[in-house]
Protein backbone atom coordinates (compact mmCIF):
# COMPACT_ATOMS: atom_id res chain seq x y z
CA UNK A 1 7.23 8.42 7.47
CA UNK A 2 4.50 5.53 6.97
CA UNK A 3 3.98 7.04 3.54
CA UNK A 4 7.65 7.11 2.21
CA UNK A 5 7.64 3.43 3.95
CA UNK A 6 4.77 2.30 1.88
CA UNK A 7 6.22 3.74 -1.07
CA UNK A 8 9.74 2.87 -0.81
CA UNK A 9 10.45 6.70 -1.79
CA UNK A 10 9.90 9.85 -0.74
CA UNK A 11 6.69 11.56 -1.78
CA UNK A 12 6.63 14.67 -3.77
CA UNK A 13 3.48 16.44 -3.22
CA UNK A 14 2.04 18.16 -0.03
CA UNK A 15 -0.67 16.24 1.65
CA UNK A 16 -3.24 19.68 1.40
CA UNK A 17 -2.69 19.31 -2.12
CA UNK A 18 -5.45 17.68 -4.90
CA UNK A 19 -1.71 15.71 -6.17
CA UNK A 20 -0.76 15.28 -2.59
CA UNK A 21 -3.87 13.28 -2.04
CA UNK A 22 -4.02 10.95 -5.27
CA UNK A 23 -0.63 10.59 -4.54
CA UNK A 24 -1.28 9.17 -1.18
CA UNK A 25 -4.42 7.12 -2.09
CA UNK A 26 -2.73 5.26 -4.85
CA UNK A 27 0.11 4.29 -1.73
CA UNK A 28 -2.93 3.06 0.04
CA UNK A 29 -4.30 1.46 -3.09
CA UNK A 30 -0.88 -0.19 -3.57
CA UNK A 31 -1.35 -1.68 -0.24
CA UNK A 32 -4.82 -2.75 -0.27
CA UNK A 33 -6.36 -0.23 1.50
CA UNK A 34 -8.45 1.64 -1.41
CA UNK A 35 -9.42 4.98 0.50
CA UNK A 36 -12.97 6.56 -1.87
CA UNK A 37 -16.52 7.06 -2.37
CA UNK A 38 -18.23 9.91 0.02
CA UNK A 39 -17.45 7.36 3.69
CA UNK A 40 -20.92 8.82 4.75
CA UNK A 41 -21.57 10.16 7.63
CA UNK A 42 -18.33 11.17 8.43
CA UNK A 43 -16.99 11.97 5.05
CA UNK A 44 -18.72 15.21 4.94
CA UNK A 45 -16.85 16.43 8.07
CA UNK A 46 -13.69 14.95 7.47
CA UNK A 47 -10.40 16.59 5.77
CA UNK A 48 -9.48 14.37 3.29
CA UNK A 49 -5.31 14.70 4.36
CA UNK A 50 -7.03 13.63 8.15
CA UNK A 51 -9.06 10.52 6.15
CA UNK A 52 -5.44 9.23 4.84
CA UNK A 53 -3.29 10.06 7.65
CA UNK A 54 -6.14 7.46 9.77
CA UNK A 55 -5.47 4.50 6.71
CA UNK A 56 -1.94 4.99 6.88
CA UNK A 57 -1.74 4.48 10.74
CA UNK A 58 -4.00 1.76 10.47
CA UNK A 59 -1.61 0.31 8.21
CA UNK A 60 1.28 1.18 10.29
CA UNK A 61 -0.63 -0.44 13.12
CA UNK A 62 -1.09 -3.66 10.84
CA UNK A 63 2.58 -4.03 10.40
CA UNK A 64 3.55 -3.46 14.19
CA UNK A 65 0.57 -6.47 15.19
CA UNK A 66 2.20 -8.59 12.80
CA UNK A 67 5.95 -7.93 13.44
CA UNK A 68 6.93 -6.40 10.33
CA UNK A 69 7.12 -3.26 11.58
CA UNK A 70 9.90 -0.68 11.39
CA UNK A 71 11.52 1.23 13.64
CA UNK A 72 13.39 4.69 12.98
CA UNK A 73 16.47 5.12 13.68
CA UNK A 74 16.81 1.64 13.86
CA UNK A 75 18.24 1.28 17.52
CA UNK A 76 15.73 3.34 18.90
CA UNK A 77 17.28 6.51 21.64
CA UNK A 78 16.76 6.23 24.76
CA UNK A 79 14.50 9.01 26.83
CA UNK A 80 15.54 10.06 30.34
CA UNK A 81 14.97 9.76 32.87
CA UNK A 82 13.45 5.90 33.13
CA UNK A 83 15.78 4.94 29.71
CA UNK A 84 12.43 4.25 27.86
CA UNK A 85 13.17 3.72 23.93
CA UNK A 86 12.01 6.48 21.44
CA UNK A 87 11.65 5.90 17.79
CA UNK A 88 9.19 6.34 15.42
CA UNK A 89 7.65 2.79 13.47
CA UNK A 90 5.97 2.49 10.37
């Protein structure tokens, strides 16, 4: 969801995929968050798809701490019992 957000459309590639990947670090890119080089240590433990899901949350995390945040579905549900709201934000 924090992807298509970024993006403003939905993204056409699998995130285990080579395209799936560029496709997602030029999202990150767009939003200043320019994901390469080899992020030693960890990099060479890391799956790459876990590397950008972590940048997008951060930038999903960003947006919440600065009130531009989104929430899906807009009215969030409510969860019972104790009516706590459930959506998802990006």
């Amino acid at each position: 969801m924090s992807f298509t957000v970024a993006s403003g459309a939905t993204l056409t590639h699998s995130k285990r995929t080579w395209a799936g990947a560029e496709e997602r670090r030029a999202i990150l890119a767009g939003q200043g968050l320019a994901i390469e080089g080899p992020m030693l240590p960890g990099g060479a433990m890391a799956g790459v798809d876990d590397v950008l899901d972590a940048a997008i949350v951060a930038w999903s995390a960003r947006r919440l701490a600065t009130g531009t945040g989104e929430s899906f579905p807009a009215r969030p549900d409510q969860f019972s019992p104790g009516g706590r709201p459930i959506a998802i934000w990006a």
